[in-house]
Protein backbone atom coordinates (compact mmCIF):
# COMPACT_ATOMS: atom_id res chain seq x y z
CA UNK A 1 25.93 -7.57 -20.24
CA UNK A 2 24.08 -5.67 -23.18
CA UNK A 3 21.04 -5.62 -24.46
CA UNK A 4 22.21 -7.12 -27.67
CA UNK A 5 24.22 -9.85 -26.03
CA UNK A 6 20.94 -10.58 -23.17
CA UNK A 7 18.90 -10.99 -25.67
CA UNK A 8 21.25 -13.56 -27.47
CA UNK A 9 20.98 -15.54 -24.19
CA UNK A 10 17.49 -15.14 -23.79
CA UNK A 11 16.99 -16.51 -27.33
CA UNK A 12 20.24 -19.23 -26.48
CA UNK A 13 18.35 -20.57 -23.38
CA UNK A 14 15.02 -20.53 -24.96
CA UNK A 15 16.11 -22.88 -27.93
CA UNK A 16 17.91 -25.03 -25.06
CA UNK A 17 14.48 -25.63 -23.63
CA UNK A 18 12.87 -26.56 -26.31
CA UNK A 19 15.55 -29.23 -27.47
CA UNK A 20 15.47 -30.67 -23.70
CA UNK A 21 11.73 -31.06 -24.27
CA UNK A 22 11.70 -32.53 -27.87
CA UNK A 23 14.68 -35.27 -26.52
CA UNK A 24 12.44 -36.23 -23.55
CA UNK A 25 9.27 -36.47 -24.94
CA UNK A 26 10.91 -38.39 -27.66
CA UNK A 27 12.17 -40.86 -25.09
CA UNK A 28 8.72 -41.36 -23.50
CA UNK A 29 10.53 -39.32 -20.31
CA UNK A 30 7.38 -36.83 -20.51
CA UNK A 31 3.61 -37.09 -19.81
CA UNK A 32 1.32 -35.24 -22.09
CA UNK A 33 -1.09 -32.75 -20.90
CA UNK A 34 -4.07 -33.64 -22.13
CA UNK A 35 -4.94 -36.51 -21.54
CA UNK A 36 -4.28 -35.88 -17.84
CA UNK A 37 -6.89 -32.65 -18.48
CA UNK A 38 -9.34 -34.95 -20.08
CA UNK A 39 -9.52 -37.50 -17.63
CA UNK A 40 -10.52 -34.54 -14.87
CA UNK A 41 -12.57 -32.78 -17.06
CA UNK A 42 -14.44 -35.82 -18.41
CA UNK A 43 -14.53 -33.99 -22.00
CA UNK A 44 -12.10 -32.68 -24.57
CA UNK A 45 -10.28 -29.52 -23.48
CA UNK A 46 -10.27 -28.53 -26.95
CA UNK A 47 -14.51 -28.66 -26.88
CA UNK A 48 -14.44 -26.14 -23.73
CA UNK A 49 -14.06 -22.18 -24.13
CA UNK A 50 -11.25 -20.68 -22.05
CA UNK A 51 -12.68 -17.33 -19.28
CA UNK A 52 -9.89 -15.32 -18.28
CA UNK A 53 -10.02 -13.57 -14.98
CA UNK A 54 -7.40 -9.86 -14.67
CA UNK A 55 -6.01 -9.88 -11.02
CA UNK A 56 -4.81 -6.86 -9.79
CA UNK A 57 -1.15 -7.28 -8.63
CA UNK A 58 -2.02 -5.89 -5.89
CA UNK A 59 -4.06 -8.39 -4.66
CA UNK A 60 -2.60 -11.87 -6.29
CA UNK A 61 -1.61 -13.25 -3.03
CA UNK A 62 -4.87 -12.67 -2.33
CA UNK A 63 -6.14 -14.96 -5.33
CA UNK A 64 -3.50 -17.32 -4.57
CA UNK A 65 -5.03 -18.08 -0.74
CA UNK A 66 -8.37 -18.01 -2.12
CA UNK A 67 -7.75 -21.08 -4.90
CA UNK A 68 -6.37 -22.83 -2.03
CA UNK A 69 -9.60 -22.07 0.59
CA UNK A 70 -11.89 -22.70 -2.23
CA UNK A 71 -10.16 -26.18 -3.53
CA UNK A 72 -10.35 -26.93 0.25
CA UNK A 73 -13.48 -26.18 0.60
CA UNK A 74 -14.70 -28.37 -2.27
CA UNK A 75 -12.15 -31.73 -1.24
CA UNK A 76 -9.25 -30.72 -2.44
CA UNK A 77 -6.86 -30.06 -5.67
CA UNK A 78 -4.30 -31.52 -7.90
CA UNK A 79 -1.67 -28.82 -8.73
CA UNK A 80 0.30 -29.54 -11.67
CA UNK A 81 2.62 -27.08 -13.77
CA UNK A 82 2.87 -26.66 -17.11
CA UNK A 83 6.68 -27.45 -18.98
CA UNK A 84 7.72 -25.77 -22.28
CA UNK A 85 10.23 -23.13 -21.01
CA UNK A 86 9.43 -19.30 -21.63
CA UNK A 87 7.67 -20.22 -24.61
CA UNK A 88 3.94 -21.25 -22.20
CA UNK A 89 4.59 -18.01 -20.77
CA UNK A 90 4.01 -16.07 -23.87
CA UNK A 91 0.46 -18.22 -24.78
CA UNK A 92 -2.72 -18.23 -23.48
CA UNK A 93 -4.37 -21.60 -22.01
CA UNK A 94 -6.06 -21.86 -25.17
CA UNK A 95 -3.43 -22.08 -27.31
CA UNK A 96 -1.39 -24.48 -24.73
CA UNK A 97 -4.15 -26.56 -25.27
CA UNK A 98 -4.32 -26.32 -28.83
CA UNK A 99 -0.40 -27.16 -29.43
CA UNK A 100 0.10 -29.42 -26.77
CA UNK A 101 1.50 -32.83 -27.97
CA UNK A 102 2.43 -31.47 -31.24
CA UNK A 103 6.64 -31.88 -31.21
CA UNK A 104 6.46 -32.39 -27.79
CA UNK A 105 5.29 -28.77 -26.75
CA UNK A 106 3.71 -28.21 -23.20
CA UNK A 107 3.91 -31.68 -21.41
CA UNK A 108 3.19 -31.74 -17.77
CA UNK A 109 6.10 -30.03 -15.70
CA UNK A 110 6.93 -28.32 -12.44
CA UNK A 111 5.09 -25.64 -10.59
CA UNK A 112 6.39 -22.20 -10.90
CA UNK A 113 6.04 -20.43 -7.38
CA UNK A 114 7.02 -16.96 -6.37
CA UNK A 115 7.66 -16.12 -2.65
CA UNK A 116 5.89 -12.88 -1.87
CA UNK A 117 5.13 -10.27 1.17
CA UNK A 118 1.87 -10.97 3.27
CA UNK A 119 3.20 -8.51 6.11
CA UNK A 120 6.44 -6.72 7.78
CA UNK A 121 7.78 -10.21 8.66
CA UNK A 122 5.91 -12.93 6.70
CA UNK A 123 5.65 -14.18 2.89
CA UNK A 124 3.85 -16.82 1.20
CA UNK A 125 4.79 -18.77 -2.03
CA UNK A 126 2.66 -18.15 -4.52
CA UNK A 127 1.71 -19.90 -7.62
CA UNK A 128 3.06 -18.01 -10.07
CA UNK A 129 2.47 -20.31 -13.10
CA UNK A 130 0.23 -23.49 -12.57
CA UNK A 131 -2.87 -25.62 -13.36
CA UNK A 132 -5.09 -26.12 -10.32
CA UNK A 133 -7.36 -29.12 -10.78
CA UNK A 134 -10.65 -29.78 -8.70
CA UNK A 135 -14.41 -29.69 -9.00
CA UNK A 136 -16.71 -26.45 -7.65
CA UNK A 137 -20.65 -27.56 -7.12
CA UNK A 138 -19.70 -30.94 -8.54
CA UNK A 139 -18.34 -29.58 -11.83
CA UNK A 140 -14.81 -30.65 -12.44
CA UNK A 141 -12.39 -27.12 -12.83
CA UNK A 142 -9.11 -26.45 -14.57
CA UNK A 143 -7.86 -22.87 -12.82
CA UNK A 144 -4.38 -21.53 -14.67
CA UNK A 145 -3.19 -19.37 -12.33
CA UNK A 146 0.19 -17.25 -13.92
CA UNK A 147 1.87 -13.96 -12.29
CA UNK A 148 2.02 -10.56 -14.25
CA UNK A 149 5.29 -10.67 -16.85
CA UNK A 150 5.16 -6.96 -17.88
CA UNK A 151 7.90 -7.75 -19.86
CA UNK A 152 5.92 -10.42 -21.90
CA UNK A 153 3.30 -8.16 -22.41
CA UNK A 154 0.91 -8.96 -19.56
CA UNK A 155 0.96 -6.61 -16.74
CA UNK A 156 -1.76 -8.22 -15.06
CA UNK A 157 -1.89 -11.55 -13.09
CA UNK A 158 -4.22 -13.55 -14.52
CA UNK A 159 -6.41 -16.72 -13.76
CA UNK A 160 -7.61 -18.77 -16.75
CA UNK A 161 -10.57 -20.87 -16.24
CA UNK A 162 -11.99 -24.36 -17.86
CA UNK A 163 -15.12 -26.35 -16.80
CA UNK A 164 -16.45 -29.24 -17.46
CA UNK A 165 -19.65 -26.98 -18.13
CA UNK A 166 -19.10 -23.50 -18.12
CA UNK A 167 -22.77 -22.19 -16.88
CA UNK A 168 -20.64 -23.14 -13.28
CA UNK A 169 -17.72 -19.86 -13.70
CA UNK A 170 -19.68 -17.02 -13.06
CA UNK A 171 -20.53 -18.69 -9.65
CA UNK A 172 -16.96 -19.74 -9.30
CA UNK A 173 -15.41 -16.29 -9.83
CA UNK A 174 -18.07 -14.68 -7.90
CA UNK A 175 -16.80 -17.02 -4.43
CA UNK A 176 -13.48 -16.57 -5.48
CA UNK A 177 -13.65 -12.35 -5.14
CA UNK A 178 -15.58 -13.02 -1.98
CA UNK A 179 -12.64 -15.11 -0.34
CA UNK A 180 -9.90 -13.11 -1.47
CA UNK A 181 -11.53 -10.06 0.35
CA UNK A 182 -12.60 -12.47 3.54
CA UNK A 183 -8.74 -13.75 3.39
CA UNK A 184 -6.93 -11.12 2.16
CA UNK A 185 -3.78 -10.75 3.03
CA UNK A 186 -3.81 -7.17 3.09
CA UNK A 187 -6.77 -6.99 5.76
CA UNK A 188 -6.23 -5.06 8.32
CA UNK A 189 -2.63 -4.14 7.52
CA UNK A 190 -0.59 -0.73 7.59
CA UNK A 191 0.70 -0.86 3.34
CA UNK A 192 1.66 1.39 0.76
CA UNK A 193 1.19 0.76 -3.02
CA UNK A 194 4.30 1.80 -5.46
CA UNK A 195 3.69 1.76 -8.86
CA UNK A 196 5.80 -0.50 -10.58
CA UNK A 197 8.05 -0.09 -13.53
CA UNK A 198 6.13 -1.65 -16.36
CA UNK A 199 2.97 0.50 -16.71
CA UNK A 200 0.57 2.49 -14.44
CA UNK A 201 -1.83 -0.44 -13.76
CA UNK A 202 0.60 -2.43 -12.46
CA UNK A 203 2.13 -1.78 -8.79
CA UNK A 204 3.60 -3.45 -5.58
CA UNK A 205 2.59 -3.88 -2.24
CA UNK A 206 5.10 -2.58 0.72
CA UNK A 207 3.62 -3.69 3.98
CA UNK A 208 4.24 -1.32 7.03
CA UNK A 209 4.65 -1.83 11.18
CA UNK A 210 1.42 -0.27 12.84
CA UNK A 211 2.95 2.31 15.07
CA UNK A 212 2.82 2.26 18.91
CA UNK A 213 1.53 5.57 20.02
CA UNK A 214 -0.32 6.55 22.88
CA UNK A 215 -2.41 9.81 23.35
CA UNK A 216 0.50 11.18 25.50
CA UNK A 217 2.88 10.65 22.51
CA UNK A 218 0.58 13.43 20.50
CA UNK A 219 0.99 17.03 21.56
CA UNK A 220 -1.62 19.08 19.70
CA UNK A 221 -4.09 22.08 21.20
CA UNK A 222 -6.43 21.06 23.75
CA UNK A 223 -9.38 19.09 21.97
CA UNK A 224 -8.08 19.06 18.77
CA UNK A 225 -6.68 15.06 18.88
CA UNK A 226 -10.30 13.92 20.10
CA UNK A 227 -12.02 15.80 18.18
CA UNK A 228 -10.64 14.42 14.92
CA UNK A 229 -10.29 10.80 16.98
CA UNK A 230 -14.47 10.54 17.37
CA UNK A 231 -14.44 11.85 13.33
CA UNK A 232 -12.37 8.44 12.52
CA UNK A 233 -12.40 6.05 15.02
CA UNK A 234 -16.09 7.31 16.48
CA UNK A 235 -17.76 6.58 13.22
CA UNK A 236 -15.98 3.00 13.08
CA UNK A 237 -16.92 2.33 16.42
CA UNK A 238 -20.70 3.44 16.21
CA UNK A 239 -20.84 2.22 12.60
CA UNK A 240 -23.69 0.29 13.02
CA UNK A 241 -25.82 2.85 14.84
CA UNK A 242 -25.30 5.04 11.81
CA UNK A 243 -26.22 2.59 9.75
CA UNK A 244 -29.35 2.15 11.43
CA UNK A 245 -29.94 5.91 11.56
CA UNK A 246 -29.69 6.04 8.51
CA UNK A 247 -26.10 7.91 8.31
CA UNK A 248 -23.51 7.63 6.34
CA UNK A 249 -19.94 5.94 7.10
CA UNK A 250 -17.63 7.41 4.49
CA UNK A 251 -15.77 10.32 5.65
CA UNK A 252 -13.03 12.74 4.59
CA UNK A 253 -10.26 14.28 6.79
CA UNK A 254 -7.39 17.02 6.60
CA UNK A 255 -5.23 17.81 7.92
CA UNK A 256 -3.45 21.06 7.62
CA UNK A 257 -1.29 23.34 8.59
CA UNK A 258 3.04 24.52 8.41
CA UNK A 259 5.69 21.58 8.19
CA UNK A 260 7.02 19.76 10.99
CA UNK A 261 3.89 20.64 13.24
CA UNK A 262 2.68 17.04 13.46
CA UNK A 263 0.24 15.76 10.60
CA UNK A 264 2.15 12.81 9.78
CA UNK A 265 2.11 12.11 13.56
CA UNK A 266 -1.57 12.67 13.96
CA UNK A 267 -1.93 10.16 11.15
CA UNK A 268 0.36 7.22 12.63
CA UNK A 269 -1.22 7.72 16.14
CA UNK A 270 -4.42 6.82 14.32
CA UNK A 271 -3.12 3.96 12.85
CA UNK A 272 -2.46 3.06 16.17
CA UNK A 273 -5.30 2.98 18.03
CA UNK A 274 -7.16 1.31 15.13
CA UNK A 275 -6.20 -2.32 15.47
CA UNK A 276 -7.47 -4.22 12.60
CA UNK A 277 -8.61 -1.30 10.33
CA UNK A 278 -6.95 -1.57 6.79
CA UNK A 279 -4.33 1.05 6.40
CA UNK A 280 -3.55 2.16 2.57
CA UNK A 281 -1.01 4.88 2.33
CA UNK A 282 -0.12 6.73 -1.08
CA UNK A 283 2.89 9.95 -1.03
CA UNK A 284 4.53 10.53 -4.45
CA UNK A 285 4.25 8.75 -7.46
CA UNK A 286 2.12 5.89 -5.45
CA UNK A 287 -0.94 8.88 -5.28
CA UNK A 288 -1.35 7.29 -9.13
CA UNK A 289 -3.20 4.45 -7.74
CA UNK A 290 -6.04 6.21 -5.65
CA UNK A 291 -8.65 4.86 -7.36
CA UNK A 292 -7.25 1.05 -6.79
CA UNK A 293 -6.21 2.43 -3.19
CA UNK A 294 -10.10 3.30 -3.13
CA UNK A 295 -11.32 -0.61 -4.44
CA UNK A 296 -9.08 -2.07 -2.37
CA UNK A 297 -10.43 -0.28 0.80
CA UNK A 298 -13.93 -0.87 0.04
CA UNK A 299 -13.34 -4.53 -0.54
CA UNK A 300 -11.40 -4.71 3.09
CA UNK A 301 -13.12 -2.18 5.38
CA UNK A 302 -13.33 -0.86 7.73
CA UNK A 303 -10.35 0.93 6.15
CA UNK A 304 -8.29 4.07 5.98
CA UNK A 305 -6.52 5.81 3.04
CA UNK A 306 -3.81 8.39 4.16
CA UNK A 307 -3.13 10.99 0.93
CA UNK A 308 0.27 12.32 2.44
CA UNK A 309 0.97 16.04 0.98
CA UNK A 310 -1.65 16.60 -1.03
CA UNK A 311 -0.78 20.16 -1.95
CA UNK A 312 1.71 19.03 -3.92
CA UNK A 313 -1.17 17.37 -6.41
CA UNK A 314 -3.66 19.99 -6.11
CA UNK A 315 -2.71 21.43 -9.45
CA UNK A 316 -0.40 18.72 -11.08
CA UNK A 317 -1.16 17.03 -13.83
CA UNK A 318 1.90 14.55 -14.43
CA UNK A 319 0.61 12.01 -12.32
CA UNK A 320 -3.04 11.71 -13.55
CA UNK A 321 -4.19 9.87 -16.29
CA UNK A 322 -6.79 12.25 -17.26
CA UNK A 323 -7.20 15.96 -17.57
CA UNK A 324 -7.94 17.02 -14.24
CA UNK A 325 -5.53 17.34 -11.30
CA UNK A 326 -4.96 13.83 -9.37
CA UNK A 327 -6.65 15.86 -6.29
CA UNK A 328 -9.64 15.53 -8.13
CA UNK A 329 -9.68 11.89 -8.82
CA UNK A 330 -8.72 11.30 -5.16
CA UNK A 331 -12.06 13.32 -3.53
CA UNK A 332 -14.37 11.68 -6.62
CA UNK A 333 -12.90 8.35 -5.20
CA UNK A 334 -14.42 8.80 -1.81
CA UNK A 335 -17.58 10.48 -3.88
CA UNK A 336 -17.71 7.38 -5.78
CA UNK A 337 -17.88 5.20 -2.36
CA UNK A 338 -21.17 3.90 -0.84
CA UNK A 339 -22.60 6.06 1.94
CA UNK A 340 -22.50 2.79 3.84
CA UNK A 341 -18.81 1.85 2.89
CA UNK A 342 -16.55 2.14 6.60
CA UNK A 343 -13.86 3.70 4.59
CA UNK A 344 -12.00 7.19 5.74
CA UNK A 345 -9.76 8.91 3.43
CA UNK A 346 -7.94 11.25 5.18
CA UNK A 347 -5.35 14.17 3.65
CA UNK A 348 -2.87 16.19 4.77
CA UNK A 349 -1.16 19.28 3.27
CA UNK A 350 0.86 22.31 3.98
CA UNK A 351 -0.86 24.46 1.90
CA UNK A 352 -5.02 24.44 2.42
CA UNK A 353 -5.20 27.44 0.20
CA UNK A 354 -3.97 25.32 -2.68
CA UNK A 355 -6.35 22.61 -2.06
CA UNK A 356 -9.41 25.42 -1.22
CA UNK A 357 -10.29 25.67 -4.77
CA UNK A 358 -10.37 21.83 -5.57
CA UNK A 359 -12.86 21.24 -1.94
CA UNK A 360 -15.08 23.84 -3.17
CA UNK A 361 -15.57 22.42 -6.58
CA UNK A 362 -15.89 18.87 -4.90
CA UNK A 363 -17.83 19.65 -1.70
CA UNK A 364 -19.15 17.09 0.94
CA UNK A 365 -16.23 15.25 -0.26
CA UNK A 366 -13.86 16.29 2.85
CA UNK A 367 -16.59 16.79 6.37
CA UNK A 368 -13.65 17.80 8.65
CA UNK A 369 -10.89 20.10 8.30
CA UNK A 370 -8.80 20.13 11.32
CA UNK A 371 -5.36 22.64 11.47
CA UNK A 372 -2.00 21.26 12.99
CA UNK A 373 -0.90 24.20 14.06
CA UNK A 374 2.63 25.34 15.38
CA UNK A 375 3.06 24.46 19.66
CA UNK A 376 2.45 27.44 21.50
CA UNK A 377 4.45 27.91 24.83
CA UNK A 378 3.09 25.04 26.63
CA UNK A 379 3.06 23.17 24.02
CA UNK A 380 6.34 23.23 23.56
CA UNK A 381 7.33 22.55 27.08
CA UNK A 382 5.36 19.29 26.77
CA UNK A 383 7.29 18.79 23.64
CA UNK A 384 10.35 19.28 25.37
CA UNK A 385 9.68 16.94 28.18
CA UNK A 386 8.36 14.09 25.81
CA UNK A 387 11.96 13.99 23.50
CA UNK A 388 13.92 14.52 26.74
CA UNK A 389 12.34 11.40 28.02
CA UNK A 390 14.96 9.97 30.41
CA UNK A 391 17.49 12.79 29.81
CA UNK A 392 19.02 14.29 32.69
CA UNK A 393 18.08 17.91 32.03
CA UNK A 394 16.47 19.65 34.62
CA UNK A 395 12.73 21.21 34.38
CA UNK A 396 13.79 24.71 34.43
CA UNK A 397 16.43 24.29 31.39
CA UNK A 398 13.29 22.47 29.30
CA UNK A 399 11.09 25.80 29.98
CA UNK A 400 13.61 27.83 29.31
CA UNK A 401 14.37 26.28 26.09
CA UNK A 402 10.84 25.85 25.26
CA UNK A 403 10.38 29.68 25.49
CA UNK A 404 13.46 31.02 23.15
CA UNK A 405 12.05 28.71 20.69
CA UNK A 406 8.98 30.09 19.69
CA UNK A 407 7.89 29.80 16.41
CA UNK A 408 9.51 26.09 15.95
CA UNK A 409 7.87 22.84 15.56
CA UNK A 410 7.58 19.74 17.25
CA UNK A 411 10.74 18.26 14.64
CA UNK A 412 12.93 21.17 15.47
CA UNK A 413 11.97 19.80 19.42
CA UNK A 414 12.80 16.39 18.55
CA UNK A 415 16.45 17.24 17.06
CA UNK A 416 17.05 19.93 19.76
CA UNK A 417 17.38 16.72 22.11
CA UNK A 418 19.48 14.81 19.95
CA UNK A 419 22.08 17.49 19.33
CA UNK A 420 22.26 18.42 22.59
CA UNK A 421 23.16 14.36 23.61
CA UNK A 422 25.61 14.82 20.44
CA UNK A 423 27.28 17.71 21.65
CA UNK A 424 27.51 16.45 25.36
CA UNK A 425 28.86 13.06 23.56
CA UNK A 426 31.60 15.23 21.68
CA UNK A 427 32.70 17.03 24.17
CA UNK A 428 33.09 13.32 26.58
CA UNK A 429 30.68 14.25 29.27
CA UNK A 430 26.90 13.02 30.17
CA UNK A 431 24.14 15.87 28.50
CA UNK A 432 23.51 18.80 30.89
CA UNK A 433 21.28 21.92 30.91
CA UNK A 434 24.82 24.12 29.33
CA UNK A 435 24.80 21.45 26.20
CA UNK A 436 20.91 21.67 25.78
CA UNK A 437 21.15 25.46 26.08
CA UNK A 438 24.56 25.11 23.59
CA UNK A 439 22.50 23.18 21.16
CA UNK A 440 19.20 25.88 21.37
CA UNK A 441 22.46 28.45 20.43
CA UNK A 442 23.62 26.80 17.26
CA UNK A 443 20.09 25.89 15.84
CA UNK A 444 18.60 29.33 16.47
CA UNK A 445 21.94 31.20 14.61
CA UNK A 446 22.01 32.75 11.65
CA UNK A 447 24.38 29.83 10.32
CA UNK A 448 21.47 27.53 10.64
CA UNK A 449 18.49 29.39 9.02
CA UNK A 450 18.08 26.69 6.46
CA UNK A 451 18.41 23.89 8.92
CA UNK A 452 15.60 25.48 11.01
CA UNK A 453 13.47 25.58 7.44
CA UNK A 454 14.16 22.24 7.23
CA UNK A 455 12.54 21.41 10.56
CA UNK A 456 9.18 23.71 9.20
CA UNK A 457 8.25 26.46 11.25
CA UNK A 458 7.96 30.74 11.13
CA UNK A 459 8.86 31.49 7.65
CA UNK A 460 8.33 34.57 5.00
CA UNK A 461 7.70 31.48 2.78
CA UNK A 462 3.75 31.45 1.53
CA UNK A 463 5.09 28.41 1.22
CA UNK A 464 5.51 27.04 4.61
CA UNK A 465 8.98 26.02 3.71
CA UNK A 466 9.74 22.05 3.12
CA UNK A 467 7.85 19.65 4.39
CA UNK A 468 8.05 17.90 7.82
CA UNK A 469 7.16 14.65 9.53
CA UNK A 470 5.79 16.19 13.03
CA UNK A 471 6.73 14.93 16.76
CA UNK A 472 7.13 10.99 15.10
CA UNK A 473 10.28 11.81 12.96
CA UNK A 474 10.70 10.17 9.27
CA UNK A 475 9.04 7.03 9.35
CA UNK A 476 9.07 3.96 6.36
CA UNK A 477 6.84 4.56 3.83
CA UNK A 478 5.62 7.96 5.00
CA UNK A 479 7.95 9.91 3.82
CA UNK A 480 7.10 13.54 2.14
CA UNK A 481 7.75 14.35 -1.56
């Protein structure tokens, strides 16, 4: 279908509406809408000015469970929608108010509801266009609660508000933010904001599994994984003995060092071990939204916000708004956070020497700056052993693998095991020690020089060469540019 001929239908389907709504309100088959608004209100709608409220869309679920907790709260609702076809999407409450009745526009209707994600395997049905009717501190409320229609014009959710005496909505907005951060159905989640097609300020919300790691699933240097553990999870744990000392909470971590040596790992291991700790994670074109990713965090802490491959913003200007780098937006984000805020923002890169001149020009932004750096000998035996798992290969083939491979990373480790179970597979036999040492042959060739870049490693490349996920292997969501 074209444009031309979509919009004919759009247009066709729009009249349609419109001649349903004039037959049935001709035929009495309709009730009005304001005298049903009257009779909660107890005054003319037309006498009462109209406060709109801007949700983000990040966070209209959020709005939606709070209506509900409030209405609850306060004995209860009437929910009623608002009919009228696309044409009550395109007008404010005021002006639904001010043309209702007149050839039958905007009688009462149905609901509109939207099912959306409140986790990896739950959704809720929204309100997505609909009056909510109740009373807050005794005054009688009329809530229009409609989602964002970027194509309409309004890239922002938004909740329109009417009461009996408006001195009451300052109150009732101010409760309302506090619920939707108390319930919010992005609490203590693992998510990742996109930005959506329609316009920078709007976006989507992808929620995440929290990974299952252990300490023994982490192979770093000797120190380093605690070290940066009591930087994150110490603070959050001793938060309010800072607090009392005076201290502040908000932190900055990177980490750094060649692809495929484990940052991304690092990161989900955290994420693991921090049950209940908000989890916001921005790679690519989602970086746009660190300052939202920064709002959201302080509304819902104790939270963390993961900046995957920062390098690649250091010095780019396509993604920001403004005229400095998005790198600097990010670190005055977590400048622009309260010293007593539990929120963490923490980086990784391949290239600290890129990012050098930004963390000088912002500094105290980042406190810790940790390198990843490639396994050494043992630490590529433990590799070894921890992808070989169950794997019938003996402990002398593992060393001896572990020690032609030197200058490879913890990725290159990873698909070293699964070659050598594909090769074994191929060739109709179990895996041995001949088809791990077969499969060390063929990666460390010639042949496969740019397969072994791909895994990150010892390159000529200032570079560091692509970039890796580490010992956890590509995971949703965390995916490098």
């Amino acid at each position: 279908m074209d444009d031309e001929t979509r919009r004919f239908v759009t247009t066709f389907r729009e009249f349609m509406t419109e001649v349903v709504n004039q037959v049935r309100a001709e035929s009495g088959d309709v009730q009005p809408l304001l005298p049903v608004l009257e009779e909660h209100l107890g005054v003319p709608p037309r006498s009462v000015p109209v406060v709109v409220e801007q949700v983000s869309p990040l966070r209209f679920a959020d709005a939606d469970v709070a209506l509900e907790a409030l209405a609850a709260r306060q004995g209860g609702r009437r929910l009623i929608g608002v009919g009228g076809g696309m044409t009550r999407r395109h007008a404010s409450l005021a002006e639904i108010i001010e043309n209702a009745g007149l050839h039958g526009m905007f009688p009462v209707g149905p609901v509109d509801y939207a099912r959306v994600p409140t986790g990896p395997d739950s959704s809720r049905q929204v309100v997505a266009f609909g009056l909510h009717l109740f009373s807050y501190d005794g005054v009688p409320l009329v809530v229009l609660q409609r989602s964002a229609q970027p194509q309409l014009g309004r890239e922002l959710p938004e909740l329109e508000v009417l009461a009996a005496s408006d001195a009451v909505v300052p109150a009732f907005l101010d409760e309302l933010h506090r619920l939707m951060a108390e319930h919010s159905v992005l609490r203590g989640q693992v998510v990742t904001f996109a930005p959506a097609v329609f316009g920078a300020s709007n976006g989507e919300v992808t929620f995440l599994r929290r990974p299952e790691l252990t300490a023994d699933d982490v192979v770093l240097p000797d120190g380093l994984l605690a070290r940066v553990e009591r930087h994150l999870t110490g603070v959050a744990r001793h938060r309010d003995a800072l607090r009392a000392a005076g201290q502040h909470l908000k932190r900055g971590v990177l980490l750094f060092g060649p692809p495929g040596t484990g940052k991304t790992h690092t990161v989900r291991y955290f994420m693991a071990v921090s049950p209940g700790t908000t989890v916001i994670v921005l790679s690519g074109r989602s970086l746009r939204l660190v300052q939202v990713a920064a709002e959201t965090a302080r509304a819902l802490e104790p939270a963390v916000v993961v900046l995957e491959d920062c390098d690649l913003i250091a010095e780019d200007r396509s993604l920001s708004d403004g005229p400095q780098p998005l790198l600097f937006e990010a670190l005055d984000a977590l400048d622009g956070l309260a010293d007593d805020a539990d929120v963490a923002f923490v980086l990784t890169t391949n290239r600290a020497d890129l990012l050098e001149p930004a963390l000088a020009q912002r500094p105290g932004r980042v406190d810790l700056a940790a390198e990843i750096p490639l396994p050494d000998g043992a630490s590529r035996r433990r590799l070894n052993r921890l992808y070989a798992r169950d794997l019938p290969f003996s402990a002398s083939a593992l060393d001896e693998t572990a020690e032609r491979a030197e200058g490879t990373t913890a990725s290159f480790a990873k698909e070293l095991m699964r070659r050598a179970v594909l090769g074994a597979a191929d060739a109709g036999h179990p895996p041995g020690d001949a088809d791990l040492s077969a499969a060390l042959d063929e990666m460390l060739s010639d042949t496969e020089a740019l397969s072994r870049s791909l895994f990150g490693g010892a390159t000529d490349d200032p570079g560091g060469g692509p970039g890796g996920f580490g010992a956890g292997g590509p995971q949703p969501g965390l995916a490098p540019l």
